[in-house]
Each structure stands twice: as C-alpha cells, then as structure tokens.
Protein backbone atom coordinates (compact mmCIF):
# COMPACT_ATOMS: atom_id res chain seq x y z
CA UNK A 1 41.44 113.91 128.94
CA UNK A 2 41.51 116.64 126.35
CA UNK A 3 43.23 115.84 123.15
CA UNK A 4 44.52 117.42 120.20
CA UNK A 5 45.55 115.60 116.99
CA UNK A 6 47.31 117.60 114.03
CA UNK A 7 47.85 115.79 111.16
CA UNK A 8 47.70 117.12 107.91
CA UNK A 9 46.78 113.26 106.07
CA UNK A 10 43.01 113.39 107.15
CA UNK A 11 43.06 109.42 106.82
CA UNK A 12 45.30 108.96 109.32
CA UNK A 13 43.77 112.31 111.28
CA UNK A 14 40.38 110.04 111.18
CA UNK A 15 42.11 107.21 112.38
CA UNK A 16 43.84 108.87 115.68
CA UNK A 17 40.60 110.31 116.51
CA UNK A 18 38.52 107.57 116.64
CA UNK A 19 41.24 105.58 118.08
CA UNK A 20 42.12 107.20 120.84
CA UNK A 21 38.20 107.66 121.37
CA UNK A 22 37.76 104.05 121.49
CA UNK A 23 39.80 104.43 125.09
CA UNK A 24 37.60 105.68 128.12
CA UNK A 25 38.09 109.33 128.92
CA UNK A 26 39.36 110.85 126.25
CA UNK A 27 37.79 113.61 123.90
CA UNK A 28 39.43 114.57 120.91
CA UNK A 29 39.37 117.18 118.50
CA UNK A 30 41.65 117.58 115.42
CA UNK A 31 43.67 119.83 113.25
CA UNK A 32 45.22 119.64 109.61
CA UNK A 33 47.36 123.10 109.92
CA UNK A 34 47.91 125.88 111.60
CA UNK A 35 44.45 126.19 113.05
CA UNK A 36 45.32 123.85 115.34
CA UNK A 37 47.21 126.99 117.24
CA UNK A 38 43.82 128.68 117.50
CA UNK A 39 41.63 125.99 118.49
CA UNK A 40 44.36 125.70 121.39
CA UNK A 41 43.45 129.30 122.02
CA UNK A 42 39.77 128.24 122.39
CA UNK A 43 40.08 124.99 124.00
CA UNK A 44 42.37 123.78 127.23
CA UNK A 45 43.85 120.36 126.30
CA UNK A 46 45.72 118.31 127.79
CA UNK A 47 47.84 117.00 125.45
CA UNK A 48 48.63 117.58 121.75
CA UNK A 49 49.67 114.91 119.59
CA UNK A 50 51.32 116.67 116.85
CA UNK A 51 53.00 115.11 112.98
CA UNK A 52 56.94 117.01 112.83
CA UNK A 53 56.13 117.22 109.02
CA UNK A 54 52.57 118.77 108.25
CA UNK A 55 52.76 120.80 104.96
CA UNK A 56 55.65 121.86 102.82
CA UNK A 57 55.99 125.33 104.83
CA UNK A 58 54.40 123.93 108.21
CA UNK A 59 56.26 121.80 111.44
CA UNK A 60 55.79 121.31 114.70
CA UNK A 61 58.01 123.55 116.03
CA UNK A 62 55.90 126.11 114.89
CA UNK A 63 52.29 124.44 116.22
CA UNK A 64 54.58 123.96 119.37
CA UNK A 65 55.77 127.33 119.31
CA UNK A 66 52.74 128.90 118.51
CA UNK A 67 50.70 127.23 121.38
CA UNK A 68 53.04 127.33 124.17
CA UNK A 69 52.97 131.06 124.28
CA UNK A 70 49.79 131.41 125.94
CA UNK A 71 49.64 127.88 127.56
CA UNK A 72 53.12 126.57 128.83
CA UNK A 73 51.46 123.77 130.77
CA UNK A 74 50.38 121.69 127.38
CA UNK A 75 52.36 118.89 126.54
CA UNK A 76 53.60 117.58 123.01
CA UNK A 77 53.80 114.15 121.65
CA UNK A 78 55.33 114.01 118.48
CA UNK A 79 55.21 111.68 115.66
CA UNK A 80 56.90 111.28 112.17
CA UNK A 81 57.09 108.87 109.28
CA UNK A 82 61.02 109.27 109.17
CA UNK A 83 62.76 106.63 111.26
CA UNK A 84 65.80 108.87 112.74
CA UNK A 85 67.17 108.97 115.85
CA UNK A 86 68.95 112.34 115.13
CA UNK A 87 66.23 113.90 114.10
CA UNK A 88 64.00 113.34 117.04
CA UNK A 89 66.80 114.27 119.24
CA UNK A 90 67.42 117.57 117.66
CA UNK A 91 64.10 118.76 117.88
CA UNK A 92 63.43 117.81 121.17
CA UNK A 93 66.81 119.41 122.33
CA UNK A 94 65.55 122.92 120.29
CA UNK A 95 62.72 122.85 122.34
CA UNK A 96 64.40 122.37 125.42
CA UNK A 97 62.57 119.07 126.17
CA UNK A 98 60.14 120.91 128.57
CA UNK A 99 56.93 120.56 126.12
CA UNK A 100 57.79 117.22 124.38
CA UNK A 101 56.79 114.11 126.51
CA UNK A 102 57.27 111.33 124.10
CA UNK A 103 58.00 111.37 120.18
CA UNK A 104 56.54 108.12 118.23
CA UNK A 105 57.98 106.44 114.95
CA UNK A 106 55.34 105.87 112.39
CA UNK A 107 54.22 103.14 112.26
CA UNK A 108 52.77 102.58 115.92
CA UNK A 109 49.92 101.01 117.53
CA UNK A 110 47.32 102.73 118.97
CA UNK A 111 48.01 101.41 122.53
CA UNK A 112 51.43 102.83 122.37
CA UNK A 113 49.71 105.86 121.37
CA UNK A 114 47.74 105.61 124.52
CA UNK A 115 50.81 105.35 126.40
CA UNK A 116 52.63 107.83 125.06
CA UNK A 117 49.23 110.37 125.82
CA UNK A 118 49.15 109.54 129.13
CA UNK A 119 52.70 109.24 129.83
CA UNK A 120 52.23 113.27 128.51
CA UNK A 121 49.98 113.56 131.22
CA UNK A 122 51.56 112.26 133.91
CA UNK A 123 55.16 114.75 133.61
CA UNK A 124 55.55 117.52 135.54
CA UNK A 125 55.74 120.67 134.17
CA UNK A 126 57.87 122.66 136.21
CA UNK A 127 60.02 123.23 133.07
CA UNK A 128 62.89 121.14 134.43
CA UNK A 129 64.95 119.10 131.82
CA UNK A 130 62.78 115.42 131.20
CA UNK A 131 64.94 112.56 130.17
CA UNK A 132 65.05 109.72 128.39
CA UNK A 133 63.30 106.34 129.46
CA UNK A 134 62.50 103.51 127.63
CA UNK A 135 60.04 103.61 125.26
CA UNK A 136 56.63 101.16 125.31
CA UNK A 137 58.15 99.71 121.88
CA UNK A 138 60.77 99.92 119.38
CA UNK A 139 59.24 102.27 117.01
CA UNK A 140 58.77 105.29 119.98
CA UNK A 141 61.12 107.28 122.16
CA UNK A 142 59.44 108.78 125.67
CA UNK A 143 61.46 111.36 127.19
C-alpha cells in the first residue's frame, strides 16, 4: 500500500514513516508542504495521511484540494493536535466527505493509525456521502 505522510514537524514526519513501515505492505514517502501535491502528481498512492494545520499559510484543504484534481480516487486521513469535534466536522462537511476516510486526534497510536489507513483503503469511492462509524479509539473519528 502506497502512502503519503505530510507533516510539516519532521520529528513526528520521521516517526509516521517508520511507523507505518514497521507494518507489512506498506511504502511510504513523505511531505513537509506543498510538495506533497506534486509528488502526488508523480506517484499513485493509496492513501494520504495529511496534518489540517501545516504552516501558517498552508492546510489540508488545500493539499486535499490540490491533489484531488487529477486523482479523485485518493483518499485522506486527517490528523490535528486540536481536540474539536466541530472542527473536524466542518472540514470534512467542506469537502463533501467523499475524500476524507477517517480524521485522528493527536495523540494516537500507531495501530490506530494503521486502522485508520486501511479503513481509507477499504471505502468506496463512488463519491457517495460516507458516514460516521465508530472510531478504533477515543482520540479518532472514521467516517
């Protein structure tokens, strides 16, 4: 499974890499910016596991944005330091819901990482409305 991380903190960047890694079948690359949209260009992946909040003029509705236009099949999962309910929600509703397979409050485990990835995987992307199920913990929502 082809992976995309973009995360602008390259600790936690090095961390998610090497994580997910550590599970059979996947390959990961990473991203700190904006050339995350053109390595997407370059590279099919399967999923992209995306920060909201990556510089002071950067989110990921524009990575999300940006990468969807020439590959609608990719899916999103989104994480963020900021523990709001409201937030997530709104975003996910702004992008219609059809990219985003699960959003993840940091801090989370790399297993429900691994979860949340191949939950990504597993939707169909027929661009129908995805909704809410439980999440593998208390700190993530899966849609």
């Amino acid at each position: 499974m082809r992976v995309l991380v973009v995360e602008d903190e390259e600790a936690i960047r090095a961390f998610l890499k090497e994580g997910l890694e550590s599970f059979p079948g996947f390959a990961v690359d990473v991203a700190a910016d904006r050339e995350a949209v053109e390595m997407a260009r370059r590279t099919s992946y399967d999923v992209i596991v995306t920060d909201m909040h990556l510089a002071e003029d950067l989110d990921a509705t524009e990575i999300i944005s940006g990468i969807t236009r020439f590959d609608p099949r990719v899916r999103f999962v989104l994480m963020t330091g900021k523990k709001r309910l409201d937030v997530a929600t709104k975003l996910v509703r702004a992008l219609k819901g059809n990219q985003v397979a699960s959003f993840l409050f940091k801090p989370f485990d790399l297993e429900e990482l691994r979860i949340a990835v191949g939950r990504a995987v597993g939707k169909p992307r027929t661009g129908a409305e995805t909704e809410m199920v439980d999440s593998p913990s208390p700190t993530g929502i899966a849609f």
